[in-house]
C-alpha atoms as a PDB file:
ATOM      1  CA  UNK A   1     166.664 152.648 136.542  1.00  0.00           C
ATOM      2  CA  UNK A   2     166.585 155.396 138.941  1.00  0.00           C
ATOM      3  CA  UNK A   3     163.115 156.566 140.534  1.00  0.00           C
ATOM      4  CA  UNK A   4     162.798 160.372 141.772  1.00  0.00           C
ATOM      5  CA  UNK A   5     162.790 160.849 145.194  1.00  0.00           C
ATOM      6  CA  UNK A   6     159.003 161.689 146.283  1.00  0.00           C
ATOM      7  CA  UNK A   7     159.597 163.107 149.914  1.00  0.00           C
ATOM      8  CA  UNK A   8     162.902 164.826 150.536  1.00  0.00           C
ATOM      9  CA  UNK A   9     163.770 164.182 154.378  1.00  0.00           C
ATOM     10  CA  UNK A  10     164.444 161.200 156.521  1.00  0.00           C
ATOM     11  CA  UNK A  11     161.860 158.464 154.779  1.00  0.00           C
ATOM     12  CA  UNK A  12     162.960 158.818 151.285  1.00  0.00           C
ATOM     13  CA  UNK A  13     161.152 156.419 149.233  1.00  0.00           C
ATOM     14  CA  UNK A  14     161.176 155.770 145.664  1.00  0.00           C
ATOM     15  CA  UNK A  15     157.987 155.974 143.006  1.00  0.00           C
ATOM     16  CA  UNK A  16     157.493 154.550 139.588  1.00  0.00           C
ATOM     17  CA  UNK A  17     156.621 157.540 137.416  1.00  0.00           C
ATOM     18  CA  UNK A  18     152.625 157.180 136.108  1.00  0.00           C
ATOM     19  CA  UNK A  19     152.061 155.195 132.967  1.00  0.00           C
ATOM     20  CA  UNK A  20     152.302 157.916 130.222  1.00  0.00           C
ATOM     21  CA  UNK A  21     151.402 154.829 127.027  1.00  0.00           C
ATOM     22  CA  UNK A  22     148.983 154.942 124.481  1.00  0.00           C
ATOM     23  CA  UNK A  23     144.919 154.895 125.555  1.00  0.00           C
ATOM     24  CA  UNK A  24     142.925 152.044 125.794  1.00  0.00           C
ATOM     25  CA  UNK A  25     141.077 151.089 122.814  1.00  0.00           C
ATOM     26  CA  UNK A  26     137.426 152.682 122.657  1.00  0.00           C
ATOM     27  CA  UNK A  27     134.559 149.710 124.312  1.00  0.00           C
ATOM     28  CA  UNK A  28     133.069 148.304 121.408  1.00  0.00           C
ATOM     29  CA  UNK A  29     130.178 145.564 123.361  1.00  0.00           C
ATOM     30  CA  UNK A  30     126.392 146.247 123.462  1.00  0.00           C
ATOM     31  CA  UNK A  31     125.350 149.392 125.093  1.00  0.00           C
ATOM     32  CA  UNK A  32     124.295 147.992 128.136  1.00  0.00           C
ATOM     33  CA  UNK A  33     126.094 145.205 128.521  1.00  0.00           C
ATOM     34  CA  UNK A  34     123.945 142.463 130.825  1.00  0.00           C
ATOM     35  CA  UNK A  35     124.932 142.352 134.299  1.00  0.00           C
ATOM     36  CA  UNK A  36     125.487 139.217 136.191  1.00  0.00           C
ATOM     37  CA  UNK A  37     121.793 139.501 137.817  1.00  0.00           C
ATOM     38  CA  UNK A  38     120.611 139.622 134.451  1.00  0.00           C
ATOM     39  CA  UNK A  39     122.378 137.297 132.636  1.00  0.00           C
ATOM     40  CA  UNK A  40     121.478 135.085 135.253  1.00  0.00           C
ATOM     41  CA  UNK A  41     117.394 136.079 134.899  1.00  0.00           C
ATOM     42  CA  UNK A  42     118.100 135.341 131.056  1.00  0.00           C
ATOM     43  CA  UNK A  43     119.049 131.847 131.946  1.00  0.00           C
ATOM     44  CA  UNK A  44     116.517 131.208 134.369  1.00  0.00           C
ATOM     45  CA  UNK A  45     113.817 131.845 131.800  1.00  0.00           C
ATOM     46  CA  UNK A  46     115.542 129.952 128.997  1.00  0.00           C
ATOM     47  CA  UNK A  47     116.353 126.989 130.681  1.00  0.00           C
ATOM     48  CA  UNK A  48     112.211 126.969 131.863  1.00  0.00           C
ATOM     49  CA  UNK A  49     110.945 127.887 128.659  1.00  0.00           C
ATOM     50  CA  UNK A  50     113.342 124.523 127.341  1.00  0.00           C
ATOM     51  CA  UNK A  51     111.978 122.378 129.992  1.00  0.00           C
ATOM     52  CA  UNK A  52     108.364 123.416 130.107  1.00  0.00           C
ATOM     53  CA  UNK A  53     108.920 122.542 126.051  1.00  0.00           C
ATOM     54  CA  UNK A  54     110.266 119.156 127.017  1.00  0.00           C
ATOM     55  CA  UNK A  55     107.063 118.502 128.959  1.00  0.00           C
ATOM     56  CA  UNK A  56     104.909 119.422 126.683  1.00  0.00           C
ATOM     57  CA  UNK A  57     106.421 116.856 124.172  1.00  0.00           C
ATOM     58  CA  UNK A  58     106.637 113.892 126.339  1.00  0.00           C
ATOM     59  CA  UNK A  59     102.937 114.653 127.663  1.00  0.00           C
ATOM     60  CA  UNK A  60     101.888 114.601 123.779  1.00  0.00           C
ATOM     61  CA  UNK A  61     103.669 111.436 123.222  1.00  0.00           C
ATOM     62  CA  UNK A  62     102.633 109.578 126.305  1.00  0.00           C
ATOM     63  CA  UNK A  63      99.195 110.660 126.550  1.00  0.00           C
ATOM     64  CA  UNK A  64      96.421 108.108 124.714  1.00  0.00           C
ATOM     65  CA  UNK A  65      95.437 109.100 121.170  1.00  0.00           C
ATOM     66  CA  UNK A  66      92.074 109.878 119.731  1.00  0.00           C
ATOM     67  CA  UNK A  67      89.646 106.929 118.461  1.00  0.00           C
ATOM     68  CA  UNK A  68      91.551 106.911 115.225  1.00  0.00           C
ATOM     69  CA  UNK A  69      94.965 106.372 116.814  1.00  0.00           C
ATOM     70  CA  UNK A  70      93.042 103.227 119.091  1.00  0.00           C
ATOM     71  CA  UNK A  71      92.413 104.932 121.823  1.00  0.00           C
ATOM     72  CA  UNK A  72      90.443 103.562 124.950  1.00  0.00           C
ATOM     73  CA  UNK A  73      87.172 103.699 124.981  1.00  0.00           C
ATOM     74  CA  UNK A  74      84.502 105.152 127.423  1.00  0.00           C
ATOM     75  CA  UNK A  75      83.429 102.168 128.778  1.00  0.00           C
ATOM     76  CA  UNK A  76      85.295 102.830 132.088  1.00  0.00           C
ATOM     77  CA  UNK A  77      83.251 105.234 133.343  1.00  0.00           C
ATOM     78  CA  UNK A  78      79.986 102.805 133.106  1.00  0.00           C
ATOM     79  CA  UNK A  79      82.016  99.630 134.849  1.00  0.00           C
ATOM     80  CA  UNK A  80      83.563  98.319 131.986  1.00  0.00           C
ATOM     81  CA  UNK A  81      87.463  97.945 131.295  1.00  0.00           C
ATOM     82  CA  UNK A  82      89.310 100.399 129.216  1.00  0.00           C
ATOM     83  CA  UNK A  83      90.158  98.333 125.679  1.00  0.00           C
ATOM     84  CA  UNK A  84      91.501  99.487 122.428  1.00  0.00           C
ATOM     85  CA  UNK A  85      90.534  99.433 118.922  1.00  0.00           C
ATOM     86  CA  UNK A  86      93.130  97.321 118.275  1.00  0.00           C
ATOM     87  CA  UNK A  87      91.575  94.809 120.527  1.00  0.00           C
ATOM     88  CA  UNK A  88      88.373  95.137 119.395  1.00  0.00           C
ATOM     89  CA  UNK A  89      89.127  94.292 115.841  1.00  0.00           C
ATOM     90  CA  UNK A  90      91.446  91.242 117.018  1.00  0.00           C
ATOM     91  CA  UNK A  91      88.168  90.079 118.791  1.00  0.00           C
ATOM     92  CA  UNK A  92      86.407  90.060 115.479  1.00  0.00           C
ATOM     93  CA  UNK A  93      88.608  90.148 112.758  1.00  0.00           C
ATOM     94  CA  UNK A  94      89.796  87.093 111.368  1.00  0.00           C
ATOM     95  CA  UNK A  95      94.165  87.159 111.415  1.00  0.00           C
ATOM     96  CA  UNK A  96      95.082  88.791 107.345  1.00  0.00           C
ATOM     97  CA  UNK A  97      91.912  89.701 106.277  1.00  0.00           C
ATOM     98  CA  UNK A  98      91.549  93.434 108.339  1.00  0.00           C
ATOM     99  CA  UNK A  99      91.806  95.852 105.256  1.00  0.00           C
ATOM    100  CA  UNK A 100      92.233  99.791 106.938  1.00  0.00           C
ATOM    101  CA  UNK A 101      90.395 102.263 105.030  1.00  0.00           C
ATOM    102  CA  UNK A 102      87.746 100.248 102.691  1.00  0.00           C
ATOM    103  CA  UNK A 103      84.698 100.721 104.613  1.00  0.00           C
ATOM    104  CA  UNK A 104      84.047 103.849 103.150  1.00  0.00           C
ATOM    105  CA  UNK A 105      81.704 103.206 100.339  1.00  0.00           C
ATOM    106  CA  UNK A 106      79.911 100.855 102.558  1.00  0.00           C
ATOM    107  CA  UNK A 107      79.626 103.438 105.302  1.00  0.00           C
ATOM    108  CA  UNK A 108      79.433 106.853 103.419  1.00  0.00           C
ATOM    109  CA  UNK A 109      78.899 109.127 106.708  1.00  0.00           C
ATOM    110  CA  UNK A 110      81.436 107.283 109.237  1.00  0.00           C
ATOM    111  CA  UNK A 111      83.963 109.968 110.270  1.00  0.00           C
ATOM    112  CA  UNK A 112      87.203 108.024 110.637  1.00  0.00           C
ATOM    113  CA  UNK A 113      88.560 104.192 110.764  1.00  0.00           C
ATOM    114  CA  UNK A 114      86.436 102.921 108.051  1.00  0.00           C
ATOM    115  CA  UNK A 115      87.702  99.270 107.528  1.00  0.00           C
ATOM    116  CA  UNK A 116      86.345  95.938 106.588  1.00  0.00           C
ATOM    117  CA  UNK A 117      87.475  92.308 107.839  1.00  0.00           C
ATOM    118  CA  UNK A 118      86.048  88.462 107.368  1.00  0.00           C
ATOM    119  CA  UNK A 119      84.462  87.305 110.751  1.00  0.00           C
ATOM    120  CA  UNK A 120      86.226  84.689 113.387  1.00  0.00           C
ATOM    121  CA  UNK A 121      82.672  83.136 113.559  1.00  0.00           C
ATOM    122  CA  UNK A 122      83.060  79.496 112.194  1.00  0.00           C
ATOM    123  CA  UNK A 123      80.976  79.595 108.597  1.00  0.00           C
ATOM    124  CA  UNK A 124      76.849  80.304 109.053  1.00  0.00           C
ATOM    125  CA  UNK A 125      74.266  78.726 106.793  1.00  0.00           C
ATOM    126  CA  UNK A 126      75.490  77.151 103.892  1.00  0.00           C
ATOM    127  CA  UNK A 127      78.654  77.982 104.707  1.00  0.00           C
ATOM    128  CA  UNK A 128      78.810  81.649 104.524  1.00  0.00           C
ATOM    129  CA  UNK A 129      81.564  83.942 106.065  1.00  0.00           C
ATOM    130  CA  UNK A 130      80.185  86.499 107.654  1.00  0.00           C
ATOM    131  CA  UNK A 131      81.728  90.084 106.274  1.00  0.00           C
ATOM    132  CA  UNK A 132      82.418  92.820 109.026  1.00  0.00           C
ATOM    133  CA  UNK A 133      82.684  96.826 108.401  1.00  0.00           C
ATOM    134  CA  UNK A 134      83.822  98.980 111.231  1.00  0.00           C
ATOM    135  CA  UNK A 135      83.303 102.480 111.474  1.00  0.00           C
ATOM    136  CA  UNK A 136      83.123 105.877 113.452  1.00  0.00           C
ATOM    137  CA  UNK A 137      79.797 107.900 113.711  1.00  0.00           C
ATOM    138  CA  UNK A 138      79.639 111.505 115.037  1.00  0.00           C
ATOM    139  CA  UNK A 139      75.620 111.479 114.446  1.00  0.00           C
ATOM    140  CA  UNK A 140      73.229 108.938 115.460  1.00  0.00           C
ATOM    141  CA  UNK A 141      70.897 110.434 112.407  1.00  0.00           C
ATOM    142  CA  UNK A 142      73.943 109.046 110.150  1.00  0.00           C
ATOM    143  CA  UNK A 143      74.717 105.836 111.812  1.00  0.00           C
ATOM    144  CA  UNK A 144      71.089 104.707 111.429  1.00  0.00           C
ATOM    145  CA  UNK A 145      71.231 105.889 107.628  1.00  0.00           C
ATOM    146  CA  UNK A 146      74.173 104.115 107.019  1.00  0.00           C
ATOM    147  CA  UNK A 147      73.368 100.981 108.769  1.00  0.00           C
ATOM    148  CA  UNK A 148      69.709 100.678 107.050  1.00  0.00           C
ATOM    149  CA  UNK A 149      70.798  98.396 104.281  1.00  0.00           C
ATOM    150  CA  UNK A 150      72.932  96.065 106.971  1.00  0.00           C
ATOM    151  CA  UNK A 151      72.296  93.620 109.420  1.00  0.00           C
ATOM    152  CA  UNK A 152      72.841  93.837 113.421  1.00  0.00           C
ATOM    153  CA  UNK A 153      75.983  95.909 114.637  1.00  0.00           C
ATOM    154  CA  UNK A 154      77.821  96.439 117.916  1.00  0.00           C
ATOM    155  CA  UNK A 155      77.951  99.919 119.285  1.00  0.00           C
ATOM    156  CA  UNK A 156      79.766 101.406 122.098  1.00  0.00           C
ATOM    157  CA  UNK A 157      80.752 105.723 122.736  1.00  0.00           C
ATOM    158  CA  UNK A 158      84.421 106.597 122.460  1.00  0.00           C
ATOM    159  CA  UNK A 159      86.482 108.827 125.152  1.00  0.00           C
ATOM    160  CA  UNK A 160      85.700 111.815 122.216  1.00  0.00           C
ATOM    161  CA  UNK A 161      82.184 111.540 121.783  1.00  0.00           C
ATOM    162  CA  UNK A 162      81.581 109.794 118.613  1.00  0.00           C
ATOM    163  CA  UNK A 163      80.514 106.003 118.185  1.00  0.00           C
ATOM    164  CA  UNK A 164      82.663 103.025 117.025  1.00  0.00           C
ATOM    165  CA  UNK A 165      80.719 100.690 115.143  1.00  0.00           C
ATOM    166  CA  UNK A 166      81.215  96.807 113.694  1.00  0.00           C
ATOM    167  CA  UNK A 167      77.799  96.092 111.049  1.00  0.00           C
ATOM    168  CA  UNK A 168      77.762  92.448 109.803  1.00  0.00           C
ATOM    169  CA  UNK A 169      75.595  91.699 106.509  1.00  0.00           C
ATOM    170  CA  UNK A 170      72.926  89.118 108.107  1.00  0.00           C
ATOM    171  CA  UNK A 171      70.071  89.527 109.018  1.00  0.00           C
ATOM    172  CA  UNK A 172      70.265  85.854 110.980  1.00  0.00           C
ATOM    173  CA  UNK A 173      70.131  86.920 114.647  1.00  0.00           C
ATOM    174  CA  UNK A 174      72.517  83.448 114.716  1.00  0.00           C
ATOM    175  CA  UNK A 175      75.003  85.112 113.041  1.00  0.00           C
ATOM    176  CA  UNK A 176      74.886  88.393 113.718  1.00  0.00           C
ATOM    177  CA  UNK A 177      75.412  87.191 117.463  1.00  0.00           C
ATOM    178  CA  UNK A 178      78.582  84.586 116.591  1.00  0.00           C
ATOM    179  CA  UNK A 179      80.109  87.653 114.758  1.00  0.00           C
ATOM    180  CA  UNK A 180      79.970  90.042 116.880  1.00  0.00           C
ATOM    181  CA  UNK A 181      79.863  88.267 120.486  1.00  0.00           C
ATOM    182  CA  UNK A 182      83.644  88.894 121.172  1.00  0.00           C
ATOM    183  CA  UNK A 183      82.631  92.863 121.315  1.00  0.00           C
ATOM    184  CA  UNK A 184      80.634  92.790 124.359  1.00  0.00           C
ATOM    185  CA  UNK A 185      83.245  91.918 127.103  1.00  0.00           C
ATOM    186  CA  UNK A 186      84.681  95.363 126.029  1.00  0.00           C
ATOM    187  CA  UNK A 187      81.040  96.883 126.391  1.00  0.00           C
ATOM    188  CA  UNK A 188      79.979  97.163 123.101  1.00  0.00           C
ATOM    189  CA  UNK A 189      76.220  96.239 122.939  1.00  0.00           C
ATOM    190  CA  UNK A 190      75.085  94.592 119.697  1.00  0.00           C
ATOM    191  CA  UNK A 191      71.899  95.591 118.042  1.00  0.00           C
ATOM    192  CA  UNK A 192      69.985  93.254 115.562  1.00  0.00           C
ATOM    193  CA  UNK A 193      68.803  94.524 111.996  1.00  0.00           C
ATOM    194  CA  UNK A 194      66.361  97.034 111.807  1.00  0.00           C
ATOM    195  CA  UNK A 195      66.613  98.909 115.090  1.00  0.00           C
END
């Protein structure tokens, strides 16, 4: 293939002819296509959006639940140790007789984590097993109503503001005491009937 001469004289050099094909095909991408500074800005904030999202997940998972979920109680800011509810009712409740969620005709106005159990306390007079209810009070007013027709009960305020409970039956100061006794090392303080 022969290429025309482009300067006649003494440097003679040869050219390729300009292309003379078919046009490109029309662009057919977004309008304004993103740049590399702002594909890179598109990144940035998706990849922090994701992470901040990951935080916020393992913070909800890691983080102590509310009362209901046995949650530590407020004890630690008076002294006491932090517990759980879980502990509390392994103080007191005798091993397969904790029954979740049957306290509730017994204790009408508890909020959450009505339950009912059979005591550890060795058998009182004549041989009766003391019967424990547990229960969460928003309201002092309804705590007092509910706990009218019971014996003595252990109080103590949760990390949210309400008031765990554990009511025994007697009346016996005795018994009220061997029931409830394993509460206060957690610093639940126990109340005898009528007050």
């Amino acid at each position: 293939m022969s290429y025309p001469l482009r300067k006649p004289g003494r440097d003679q050099q040869r050219v390729p002819p300009p292309y003379t094909g078919p046009p490109p095909p029309p662009y057919t991408g977004p309008l304004n296509p993103p740049s590399n500074g702002r594909r890179r800005t598109i990144l940035i904030i998706a990849g922090t959006t994701a992470a901040v999202a990951i935080i916020v997940l393992l913070v909800s998972v890691l983080l102590p639940k509310s009362s209901n979920g046995g949650s530590t109680s407020g004890g630690s800011a008076s002294g006491q140790r932090s517990s759980t509810s879980d502990q509390w009712d392994a103080a007191v409740c005798k091993p397969g007789t904790f029954i979740d969620g049957n306290g509730g005709n017994i204790l009408p106005n508890s909020i959450a984590r009505t339950a009912t159990c059979i005591s550890t306390a060795p058998a009182g007079f004549a041989g009766a097993v003391e019967s424990v209810v547990i229960g969460t009070y928003s309201s002092t007013f309804k705590l007092q109503n509910d706990l009218t027709h019971l014996g003595g009960y252990a109080t103590i305020p949760t990390i949210d503001g309400n008031t765990e409970v554990f009511a025994v039956f007697s009346r016996d100061p005795s018994a009220v005491s061997a029931a409830l006794n394993p509460l206060t090392q957690f610093g639940f303080i126990i109340h005898s009937a009528g007050k």
